[in-house]
Protein backbone atom coordinates (compact mmCIF):
# COMPACT_ATOMS: atom_id res chain seq x y z
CA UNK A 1 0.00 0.00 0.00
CA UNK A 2 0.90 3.37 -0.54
CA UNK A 3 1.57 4.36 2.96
CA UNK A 4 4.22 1.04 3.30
CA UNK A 5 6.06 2.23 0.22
CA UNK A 6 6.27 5.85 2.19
CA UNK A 7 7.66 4.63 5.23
CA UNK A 8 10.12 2.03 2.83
CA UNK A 9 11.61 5.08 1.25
CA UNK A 10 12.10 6.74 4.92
CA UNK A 11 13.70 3.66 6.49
CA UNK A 12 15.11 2.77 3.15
CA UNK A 13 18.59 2.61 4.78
CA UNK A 14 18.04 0.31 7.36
CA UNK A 15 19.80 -3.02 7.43
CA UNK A 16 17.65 -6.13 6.81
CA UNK A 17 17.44 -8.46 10.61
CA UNK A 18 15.46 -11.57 10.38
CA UNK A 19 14.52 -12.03 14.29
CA UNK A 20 11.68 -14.03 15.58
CA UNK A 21 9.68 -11.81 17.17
CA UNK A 22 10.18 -8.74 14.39
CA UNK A 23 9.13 -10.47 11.33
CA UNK A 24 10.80 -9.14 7.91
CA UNK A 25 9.31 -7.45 4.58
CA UNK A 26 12.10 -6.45 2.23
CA UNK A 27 9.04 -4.74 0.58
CA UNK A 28 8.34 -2.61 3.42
CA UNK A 29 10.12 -0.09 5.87
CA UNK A 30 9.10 -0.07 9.73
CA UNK A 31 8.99 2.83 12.29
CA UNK A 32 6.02 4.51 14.25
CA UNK A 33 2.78 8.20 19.81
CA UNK A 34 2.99 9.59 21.06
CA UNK A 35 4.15 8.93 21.89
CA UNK A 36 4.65 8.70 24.30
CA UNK A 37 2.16 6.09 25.09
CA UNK A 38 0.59 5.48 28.32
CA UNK A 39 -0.52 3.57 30.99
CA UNK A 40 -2.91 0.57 29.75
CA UNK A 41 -3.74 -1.24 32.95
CA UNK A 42 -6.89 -1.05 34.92
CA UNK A 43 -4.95 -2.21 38.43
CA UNK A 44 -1.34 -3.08 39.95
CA UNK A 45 -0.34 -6.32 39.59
CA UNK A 46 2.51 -8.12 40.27
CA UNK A 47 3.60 -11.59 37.73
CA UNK A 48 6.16 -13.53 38.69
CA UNK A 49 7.53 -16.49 37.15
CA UNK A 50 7.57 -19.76 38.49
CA UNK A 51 9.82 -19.91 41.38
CA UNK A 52 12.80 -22.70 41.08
CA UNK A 53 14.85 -23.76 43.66
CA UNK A 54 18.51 -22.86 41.92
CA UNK A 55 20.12 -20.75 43.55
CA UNK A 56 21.80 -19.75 41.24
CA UNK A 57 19.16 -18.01 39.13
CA UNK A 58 19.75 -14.83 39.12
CA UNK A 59 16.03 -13.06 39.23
CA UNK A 60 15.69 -9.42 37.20
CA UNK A 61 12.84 -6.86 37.86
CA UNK A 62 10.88 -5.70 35.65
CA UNK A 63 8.60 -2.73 36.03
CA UNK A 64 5.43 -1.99 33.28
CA UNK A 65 2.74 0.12 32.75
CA UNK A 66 1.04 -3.37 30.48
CA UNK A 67 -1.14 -4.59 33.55
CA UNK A 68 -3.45 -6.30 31.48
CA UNK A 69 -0.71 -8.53 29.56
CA UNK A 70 0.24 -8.90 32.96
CA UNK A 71 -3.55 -10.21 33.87
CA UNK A 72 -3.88 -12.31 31.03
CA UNK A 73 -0.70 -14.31 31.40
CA UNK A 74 0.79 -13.42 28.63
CA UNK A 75 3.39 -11.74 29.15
CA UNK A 76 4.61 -13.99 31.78
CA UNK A 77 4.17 -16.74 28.95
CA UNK A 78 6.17 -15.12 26.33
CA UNK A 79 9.16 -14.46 29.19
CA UNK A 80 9.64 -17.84 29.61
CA UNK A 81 11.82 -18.14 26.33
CA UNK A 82 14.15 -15.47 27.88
CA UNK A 83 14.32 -17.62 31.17
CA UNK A 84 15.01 -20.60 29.74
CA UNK A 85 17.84 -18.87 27.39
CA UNK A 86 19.30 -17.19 30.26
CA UNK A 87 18.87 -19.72 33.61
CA UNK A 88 17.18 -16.74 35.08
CA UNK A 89 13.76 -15.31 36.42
CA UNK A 90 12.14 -12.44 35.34
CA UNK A 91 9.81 -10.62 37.89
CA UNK A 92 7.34 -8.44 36.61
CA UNK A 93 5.58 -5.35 38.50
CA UNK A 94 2.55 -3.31 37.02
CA UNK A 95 1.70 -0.58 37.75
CA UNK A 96 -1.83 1.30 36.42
CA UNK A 97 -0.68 4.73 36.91
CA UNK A 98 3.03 4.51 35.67
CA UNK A 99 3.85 7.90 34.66
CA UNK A 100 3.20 9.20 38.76
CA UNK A 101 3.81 6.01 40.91
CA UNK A 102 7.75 5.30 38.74
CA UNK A 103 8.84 8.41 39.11
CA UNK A 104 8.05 8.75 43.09
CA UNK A 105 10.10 5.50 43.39
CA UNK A 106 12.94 7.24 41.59
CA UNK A 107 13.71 9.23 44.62
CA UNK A 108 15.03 6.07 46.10
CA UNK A 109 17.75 3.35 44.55
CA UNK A 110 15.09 0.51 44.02
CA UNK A 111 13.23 0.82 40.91
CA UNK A 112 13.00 -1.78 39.48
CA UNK A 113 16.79 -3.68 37.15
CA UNK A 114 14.55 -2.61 33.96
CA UNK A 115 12.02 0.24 33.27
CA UNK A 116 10.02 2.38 31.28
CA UNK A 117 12.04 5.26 31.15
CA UNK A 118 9.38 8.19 32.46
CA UNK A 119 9.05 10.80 30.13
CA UNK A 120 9.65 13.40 33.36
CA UNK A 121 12.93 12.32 33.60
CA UNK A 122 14.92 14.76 32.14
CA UNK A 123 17.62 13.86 29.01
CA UNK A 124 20.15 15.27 30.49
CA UNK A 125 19.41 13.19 33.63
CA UNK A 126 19.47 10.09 32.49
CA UNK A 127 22.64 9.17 33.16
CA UNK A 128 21.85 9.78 36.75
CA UNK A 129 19.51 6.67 36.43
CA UNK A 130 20.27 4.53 33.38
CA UNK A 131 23.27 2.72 32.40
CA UNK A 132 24.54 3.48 29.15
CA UNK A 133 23.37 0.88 26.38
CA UNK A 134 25.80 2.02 23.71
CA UNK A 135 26.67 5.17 21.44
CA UNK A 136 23.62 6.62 19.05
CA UNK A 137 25.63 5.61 16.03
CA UNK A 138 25.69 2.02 17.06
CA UNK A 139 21.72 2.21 18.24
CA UNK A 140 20.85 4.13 15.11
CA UNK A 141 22.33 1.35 12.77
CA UNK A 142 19.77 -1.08 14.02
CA UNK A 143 16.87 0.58 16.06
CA UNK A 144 14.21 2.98 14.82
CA UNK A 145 14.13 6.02 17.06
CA UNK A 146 17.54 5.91 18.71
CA UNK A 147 17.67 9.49 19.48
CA UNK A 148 14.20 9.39 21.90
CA UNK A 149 16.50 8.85 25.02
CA UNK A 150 19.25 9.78 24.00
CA UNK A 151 22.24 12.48 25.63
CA UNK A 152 25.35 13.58 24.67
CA UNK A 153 25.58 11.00 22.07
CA UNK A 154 24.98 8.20 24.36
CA UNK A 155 21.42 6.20 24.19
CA UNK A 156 20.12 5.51 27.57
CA UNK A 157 16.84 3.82 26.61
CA UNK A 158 15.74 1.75 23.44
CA UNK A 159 11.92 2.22 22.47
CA UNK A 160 9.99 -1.49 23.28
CA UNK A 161 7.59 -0.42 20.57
CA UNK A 162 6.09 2.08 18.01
CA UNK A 163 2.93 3.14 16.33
CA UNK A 164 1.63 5.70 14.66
CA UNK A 165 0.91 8.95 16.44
CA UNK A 166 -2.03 11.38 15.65
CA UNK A 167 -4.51 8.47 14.84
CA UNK A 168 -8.07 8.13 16.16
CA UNK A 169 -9.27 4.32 16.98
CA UNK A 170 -12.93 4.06 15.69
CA UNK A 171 -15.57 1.36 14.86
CA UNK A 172 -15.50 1.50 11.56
CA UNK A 173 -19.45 -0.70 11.05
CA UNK A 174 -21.10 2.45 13.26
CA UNK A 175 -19.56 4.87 11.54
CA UNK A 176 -20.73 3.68 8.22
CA UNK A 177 -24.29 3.14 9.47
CA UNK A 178 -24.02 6.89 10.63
CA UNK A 179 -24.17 7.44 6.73
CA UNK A 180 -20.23 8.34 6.72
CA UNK A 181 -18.57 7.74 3.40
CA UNK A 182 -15.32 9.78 3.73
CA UNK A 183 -13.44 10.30 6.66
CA UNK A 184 -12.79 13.52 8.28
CA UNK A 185 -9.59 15.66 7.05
CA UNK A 186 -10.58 18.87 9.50
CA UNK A 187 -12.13 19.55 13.18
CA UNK A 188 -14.97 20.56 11.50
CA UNK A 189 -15.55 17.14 9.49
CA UNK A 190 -14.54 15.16 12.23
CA UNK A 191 -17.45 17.05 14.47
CA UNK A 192 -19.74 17.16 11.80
CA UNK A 193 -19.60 13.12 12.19
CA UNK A 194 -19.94 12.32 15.43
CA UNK A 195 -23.03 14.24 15.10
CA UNK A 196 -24.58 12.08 12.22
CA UNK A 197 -23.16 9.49 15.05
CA UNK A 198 -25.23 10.59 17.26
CA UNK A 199 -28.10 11.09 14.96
CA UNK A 200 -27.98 8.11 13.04
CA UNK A 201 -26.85 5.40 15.39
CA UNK A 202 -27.01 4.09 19.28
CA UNK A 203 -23.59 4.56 19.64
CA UNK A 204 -21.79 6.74 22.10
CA UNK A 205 -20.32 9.41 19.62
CA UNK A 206 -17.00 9.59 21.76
CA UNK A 207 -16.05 8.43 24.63
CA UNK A 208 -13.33 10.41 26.63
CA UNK A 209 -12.12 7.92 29.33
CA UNK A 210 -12.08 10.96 31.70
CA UNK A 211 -11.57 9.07 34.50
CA UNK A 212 -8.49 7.87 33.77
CA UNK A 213 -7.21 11.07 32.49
CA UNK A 214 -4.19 11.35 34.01
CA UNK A 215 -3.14 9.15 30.89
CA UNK A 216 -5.41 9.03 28.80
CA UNK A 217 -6.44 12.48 27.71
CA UNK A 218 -2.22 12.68 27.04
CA UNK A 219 -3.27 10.21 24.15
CA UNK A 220 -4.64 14.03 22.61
CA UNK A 221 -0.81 15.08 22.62
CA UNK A 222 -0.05 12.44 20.04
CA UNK A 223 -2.19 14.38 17.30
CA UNK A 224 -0.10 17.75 17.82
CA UNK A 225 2.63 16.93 15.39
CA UNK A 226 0.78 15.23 12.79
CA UNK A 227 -1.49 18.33 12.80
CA UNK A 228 1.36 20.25 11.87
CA UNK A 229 2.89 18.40 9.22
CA UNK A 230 6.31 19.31 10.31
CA UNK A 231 9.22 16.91 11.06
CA UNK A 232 10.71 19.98 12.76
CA UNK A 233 7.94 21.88 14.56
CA UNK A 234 8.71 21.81 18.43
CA UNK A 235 12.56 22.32 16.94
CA UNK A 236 10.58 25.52 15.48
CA UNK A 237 8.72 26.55 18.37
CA UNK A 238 12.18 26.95 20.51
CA UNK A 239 14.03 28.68 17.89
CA UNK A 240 10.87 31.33 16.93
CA UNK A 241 10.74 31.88 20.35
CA UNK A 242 6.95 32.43 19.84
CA UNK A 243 3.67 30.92 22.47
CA UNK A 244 3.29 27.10 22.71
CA UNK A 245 -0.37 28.25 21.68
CA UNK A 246 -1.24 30.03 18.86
CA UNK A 247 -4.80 29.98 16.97
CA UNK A 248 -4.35 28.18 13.78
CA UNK A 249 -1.16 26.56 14.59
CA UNK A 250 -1.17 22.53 15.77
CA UNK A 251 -0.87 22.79 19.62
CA UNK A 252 -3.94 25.40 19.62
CA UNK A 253 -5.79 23.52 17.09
CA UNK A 254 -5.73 20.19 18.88
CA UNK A 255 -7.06 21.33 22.03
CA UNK A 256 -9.41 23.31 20.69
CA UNK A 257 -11.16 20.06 18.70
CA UNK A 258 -10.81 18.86 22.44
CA UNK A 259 -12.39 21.35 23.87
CA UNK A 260 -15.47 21.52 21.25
CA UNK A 261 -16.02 17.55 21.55
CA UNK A 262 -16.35 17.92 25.41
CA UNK A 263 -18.46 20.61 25.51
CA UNK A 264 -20.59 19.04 23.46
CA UNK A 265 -22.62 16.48 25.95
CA UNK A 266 -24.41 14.92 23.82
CA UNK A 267 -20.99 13.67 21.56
CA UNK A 268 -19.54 11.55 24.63
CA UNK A 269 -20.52 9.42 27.39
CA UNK A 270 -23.29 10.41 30.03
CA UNK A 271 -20.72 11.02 32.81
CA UNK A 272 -17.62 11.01 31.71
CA UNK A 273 -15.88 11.11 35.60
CA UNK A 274 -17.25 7.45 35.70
CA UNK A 275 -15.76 6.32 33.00
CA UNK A 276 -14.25 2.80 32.49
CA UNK A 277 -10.98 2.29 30.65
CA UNK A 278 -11.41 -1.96 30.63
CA UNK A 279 -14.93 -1.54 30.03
CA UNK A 280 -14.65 0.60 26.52
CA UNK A 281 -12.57 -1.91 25.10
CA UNK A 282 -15.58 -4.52 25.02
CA UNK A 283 -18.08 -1.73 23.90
CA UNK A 284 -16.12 -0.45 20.97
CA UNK A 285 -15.69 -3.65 19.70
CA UNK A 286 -19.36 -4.31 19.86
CA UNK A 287 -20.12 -0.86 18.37
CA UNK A 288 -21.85 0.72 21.75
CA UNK A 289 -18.70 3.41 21.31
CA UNK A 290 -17.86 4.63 17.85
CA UNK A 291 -14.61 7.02 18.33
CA UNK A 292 -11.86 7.33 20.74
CA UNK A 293 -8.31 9.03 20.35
CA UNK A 294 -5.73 6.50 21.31
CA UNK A 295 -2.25 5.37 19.85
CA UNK A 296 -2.15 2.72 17.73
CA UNK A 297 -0.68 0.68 20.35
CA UNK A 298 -4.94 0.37 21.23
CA UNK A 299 -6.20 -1.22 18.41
CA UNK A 300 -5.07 -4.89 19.35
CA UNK A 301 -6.57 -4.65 22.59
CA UNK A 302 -9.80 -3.26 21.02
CA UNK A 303 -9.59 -5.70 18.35
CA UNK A 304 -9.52 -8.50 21.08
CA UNK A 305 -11.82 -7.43 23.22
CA UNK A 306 -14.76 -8.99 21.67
CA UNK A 307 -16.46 -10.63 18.54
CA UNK A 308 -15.95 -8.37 16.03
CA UNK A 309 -12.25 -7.56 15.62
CA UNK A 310 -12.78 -6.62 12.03
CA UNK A 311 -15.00 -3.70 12.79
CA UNK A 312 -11.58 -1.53 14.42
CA UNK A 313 -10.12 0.58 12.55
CA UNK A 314 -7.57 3.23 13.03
CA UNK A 315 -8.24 6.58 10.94
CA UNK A 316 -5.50 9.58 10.46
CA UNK A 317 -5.88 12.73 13.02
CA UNK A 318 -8.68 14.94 11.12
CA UNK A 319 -6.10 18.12 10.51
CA UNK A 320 -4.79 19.09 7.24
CA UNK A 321 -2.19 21.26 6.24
CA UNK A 322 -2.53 22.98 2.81
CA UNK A 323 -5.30 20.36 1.90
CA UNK A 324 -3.02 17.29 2.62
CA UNK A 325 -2.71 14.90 6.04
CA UNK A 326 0.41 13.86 7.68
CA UNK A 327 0.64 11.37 9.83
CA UNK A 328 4.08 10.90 12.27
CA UNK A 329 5.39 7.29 13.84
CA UNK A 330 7.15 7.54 16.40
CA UNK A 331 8.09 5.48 20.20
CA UNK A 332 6.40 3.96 22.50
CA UNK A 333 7.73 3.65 26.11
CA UNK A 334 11.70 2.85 25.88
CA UNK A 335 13.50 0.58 27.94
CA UNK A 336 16.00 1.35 30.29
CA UNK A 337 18.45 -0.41 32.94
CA UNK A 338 18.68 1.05 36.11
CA UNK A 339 22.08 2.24 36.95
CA UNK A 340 21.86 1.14 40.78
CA UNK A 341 21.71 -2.66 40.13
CA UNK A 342 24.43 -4.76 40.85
CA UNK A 343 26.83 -5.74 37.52
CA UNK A 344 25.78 -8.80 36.73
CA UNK A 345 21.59 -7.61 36.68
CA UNK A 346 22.92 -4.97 34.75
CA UNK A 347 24.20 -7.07 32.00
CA UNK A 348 20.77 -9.09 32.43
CA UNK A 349 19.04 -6.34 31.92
CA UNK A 350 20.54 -5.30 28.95
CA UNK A 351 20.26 -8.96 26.97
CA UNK A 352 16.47 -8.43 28.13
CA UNK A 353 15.83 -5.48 26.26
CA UNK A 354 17.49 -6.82 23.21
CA UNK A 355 15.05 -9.75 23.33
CA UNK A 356 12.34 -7.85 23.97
CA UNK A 357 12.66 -5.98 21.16
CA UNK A 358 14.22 -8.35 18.75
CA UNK A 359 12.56 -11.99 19.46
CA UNK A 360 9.83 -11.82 22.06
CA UNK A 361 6.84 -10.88 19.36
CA UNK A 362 5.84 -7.95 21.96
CA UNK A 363 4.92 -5.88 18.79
CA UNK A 364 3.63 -7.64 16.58
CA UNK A 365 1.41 -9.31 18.85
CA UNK A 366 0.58 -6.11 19.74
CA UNK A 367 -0.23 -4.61 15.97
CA UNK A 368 2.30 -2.30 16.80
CA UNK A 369 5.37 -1.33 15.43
CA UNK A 370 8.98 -3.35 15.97
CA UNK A 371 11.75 -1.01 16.66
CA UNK A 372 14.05 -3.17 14.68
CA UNK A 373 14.57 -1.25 11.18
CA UNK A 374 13.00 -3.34 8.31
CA UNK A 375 10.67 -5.31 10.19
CA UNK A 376 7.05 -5.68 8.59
CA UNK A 377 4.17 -3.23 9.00
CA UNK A 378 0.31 -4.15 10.56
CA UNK A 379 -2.02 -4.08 7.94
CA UNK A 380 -4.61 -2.22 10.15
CA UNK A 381 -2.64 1.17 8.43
CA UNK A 382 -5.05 1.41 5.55
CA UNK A 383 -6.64 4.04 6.32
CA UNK A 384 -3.40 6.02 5.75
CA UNK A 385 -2.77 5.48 2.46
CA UNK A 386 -2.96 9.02 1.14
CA UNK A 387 -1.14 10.59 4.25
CA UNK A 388 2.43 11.54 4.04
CA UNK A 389 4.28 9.75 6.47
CA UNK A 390 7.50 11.55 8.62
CA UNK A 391 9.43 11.31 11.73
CA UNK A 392 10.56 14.24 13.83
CA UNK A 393 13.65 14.99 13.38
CA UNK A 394 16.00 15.19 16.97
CA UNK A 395 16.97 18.84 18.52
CA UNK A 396 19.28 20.03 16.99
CA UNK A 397 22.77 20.25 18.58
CA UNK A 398 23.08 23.03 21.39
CA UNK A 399 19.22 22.25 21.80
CA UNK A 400 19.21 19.08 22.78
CA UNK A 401 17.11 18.39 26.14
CA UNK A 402 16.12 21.81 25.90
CA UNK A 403 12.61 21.31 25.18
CA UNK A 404 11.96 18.84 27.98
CA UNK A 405 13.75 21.12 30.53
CA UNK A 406 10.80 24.11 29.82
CA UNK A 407 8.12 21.93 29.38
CA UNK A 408 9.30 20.05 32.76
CA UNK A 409 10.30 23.49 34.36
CA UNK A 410 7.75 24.76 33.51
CA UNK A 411 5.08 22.86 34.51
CA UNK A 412 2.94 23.06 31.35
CA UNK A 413 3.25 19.27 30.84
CA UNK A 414 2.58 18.10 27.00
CA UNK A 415 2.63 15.04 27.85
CA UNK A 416 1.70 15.06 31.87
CA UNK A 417 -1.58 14.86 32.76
CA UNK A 418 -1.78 15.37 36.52
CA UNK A 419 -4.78 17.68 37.88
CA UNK A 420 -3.31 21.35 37.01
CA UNK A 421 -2.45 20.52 33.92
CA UNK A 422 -3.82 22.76 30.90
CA UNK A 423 -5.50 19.77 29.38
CA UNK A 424 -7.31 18.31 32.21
CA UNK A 425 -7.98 22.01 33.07
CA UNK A 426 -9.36 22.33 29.14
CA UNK A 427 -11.83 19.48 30.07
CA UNK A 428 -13.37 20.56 32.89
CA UNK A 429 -14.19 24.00 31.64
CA UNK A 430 -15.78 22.06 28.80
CA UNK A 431 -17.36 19.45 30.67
CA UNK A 432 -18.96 22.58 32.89
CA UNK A 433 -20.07 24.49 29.90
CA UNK A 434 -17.79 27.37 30.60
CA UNK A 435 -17.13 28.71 26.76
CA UNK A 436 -14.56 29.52 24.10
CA UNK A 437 -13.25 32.36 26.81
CA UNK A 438 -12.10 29.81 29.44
CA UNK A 439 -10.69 27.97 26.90
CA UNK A 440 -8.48 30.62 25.59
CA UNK A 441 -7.76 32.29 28.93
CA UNK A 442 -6.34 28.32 30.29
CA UNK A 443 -4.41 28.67 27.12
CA UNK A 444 -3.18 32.27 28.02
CA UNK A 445 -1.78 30.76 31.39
CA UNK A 446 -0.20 28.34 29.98
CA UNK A 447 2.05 30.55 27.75
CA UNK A 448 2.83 32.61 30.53
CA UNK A 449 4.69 29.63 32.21
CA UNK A 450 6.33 28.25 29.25
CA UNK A 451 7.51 31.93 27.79
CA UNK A 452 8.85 32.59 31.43
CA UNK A 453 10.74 29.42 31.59
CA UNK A 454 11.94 29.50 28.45
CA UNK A 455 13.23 33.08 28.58
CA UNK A 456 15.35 32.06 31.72
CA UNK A 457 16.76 29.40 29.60
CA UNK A 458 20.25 29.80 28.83
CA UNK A 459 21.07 27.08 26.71
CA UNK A 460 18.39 28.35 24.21
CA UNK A 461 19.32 32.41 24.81
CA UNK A 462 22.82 31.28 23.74
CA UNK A 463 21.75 29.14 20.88
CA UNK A 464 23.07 30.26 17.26
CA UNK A 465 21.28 28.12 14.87
């Protein structure tokens, strides 16, 4: 398809691997969030493997933000490969809310031998954490993505997974017995939809999954730089020194499509603070929810859910730029080895995230993208065909980190979702009816911090170009 031959020509370099888990299409390129991703779990759980009385075993720990893989067994199945290839046993902890409960343990030594790397750790703080997993040259020449944790020329973290980012996760049966024959290119299609949804079906237009929105209303961030159709737009953003939010531009644009489909209650669910994350994956798959923004990472677990995996699909964000879509992949979660564990875990760790990513089948399982350069794309990517496909290129160098320190510093948060945050802030002003002035005025605050913290930047004040 069109959109394979795209992402070919982008990854076009890449070196051809034939591992078990990433299986290989010289036809086709590989690479994908988001972005950052996000928690998936409905509850903590802990999975370990079968205890065995050899001593020496040495046992690695494993933290996760996959609960439910950890619920279901399966990812405690797949392990066993790496067990039995390395007389070890892997130890699994999940946790539902990753992106707050990791980081607190952070303040301490024991977190976990290997981890999610939290996106609120800063790059240049990584090696404070993480060991060192090899130069960005050497990670580039095999992994998509190399530079996502990445410092200094040393990579610090290798992505478990990628997908698409800026992609909306919809039934694709309701929406064509709404009387949809084209889907949306711009907010105004898009809303114009859920309303025949609404109209023409039983279906819950869109369902926000408010209650878990200290993750999932980040999923909204993945959209931003597929919106703007520019492989260097946050790069652009520093060096313009102009507001995070401008009218018309892709950060201002997103939330405002937000905004409108929240403040509409009769697009989304009845009471959206009761909302159930597990729940909605059973009721999109039987068409009781037509529309949800998600990374791809979702449509697996939507597709499983129920009986009709072959009503999910996965449609582009509805932005265009100049009459065309875009469409960005990008990384999941990446993988790190914490720095505190003793030599030998260390090295573990290390031969665990290269058989994660290489032969375990996380991925594709998944219908996700394998990190490992050439590996074959899911076929649920259809609806893509006539976007053009890009990944954002890495600060450049004198900038690199730079953008994480102010959004960090800052406390704006594009992709934090904790209870001050401008989107969860955006919500509840919609949710409570309180107009396109809130709206703008949460948006004014937020510029405030991020100009402030950015002027006081010196990195970027001494920056060149």
């Amino acid at each position: 398809m069109k959109a394979k031959k795209i992402l070919a020509a982008i990854l076009a370099a890449s070196t051809v691997l034939a591992f078990a888990g990433c299986s290989q299409d010289t036809n086709n390129g590989g690479g994908t969030n988001t972005g950052n991703s996000s928690s998936t779990g409905s509850s903590d759980s802990t999975s370990t493997a079968a205890p065995d009385n050899n001593e020496k075993k040495l046992t690695l720990k494993v933290l996760t933000h996959r609960t439910d893989r950890l619920e279901d067994g399966s990812l405690e199945e797949m392990t066993k490969a790496f067990e039995e290839a390395n007389n070890c046993k892997v130890e699994y902890q999940g946790f539902t809310d990753y992106s707050t409960d990791v980081p607190t343990m952070m303040n301490t030594t024991d977190y976990g031998d290997v981890l999610m790397i939290p996106d609120t750790v800063k790059l240049k703080d990584l090696s404070n954490f993480f060991e060192p997993l090899g130069t960005y040259d050497e990670i580039d020449a095999k992994y998509n993505w190399a530079d996502k944790k990445m410092y200094d020329g040393t990579v610090y973290g290798i992505a478990h997974l990628g997908s698409i980012a800026g992609g909306i996760c919809y039934n694709k049966r309701i929406w064509k017995e709404a009387g949809i024959e084209k889907l949306p290119t711009t907010p105004e299609e898009f809303l114009n939809d859920l309303k025949l949804i609404r109209d023409n079906t039983d279906a819950i237009p869109y369902y926000t999954n408010f209650a878990d929105a200290s993750w999932t209303i980040v999923q909204w961030a993945s959209l931003v730089n597929s919106a703007s159709g520019s492989k260097t737009y946050e790069n652009d953003i520093l060096t313009s020194k102009r507001d995070l939010f401008v009218e018309g531009d892709a950060y201002y644009e997103v939330y405002k499509l937000m905004f409108d489909v929240f403040a509409d209650s009769t697009l989304h669910e009845e009471d959206p603070m009761t909302s159930d994350w597990e729940g909605c994956k059973e009721r999109i798959n039987e068409g009781k929810i037509a529309t949800m923004v998600m990374g791809s990472w979702a449509v697996s677990q939507f597709k499983e859910a129920g009986d009709n995996p072959d009503d999910i699909g996965y449609m582009p964000a509805p932005f265009s730029v100049n009459g065309k879509q875009y469409a960005e992949f990008s990384s999941d979660y990446c993988m790190g080895v914490n720095k505190n564990s003793a030599g030998e875990i260390k090295e573990l760790g290390k031969k665990y995230i290269t058989w994660f990513v290489e032969e375990s089948g996380f991925a594709e399982k998944e219908g996700s993208i394998c990190t490992v350069k050439g590996s074959k794309l899911p076929d649920y990517l259809s609806d893509f065909e006539k976007c053009e496909m890009f990944t954002t290129q890495p600060a450049p160098e004198g900038l690199v980190g730079v953008w994480d320190t102010i959004n960090n510093e800052s406390e704006v948060g594009t992709w934090q979702g904790d209870a001050a945050n401008f989107k969860i802030r955006i919500a509840e002003a919609a949710f409570a009816g309180e107009g396109i002035d809130k709206f703008k005025s949460i948006l004014d605050n937020a510029n405030e911090k991020w100009n402030t913290t950015r002027d006081k930047n010196t990195e970027l004040a001494n920056y060149n170009g």
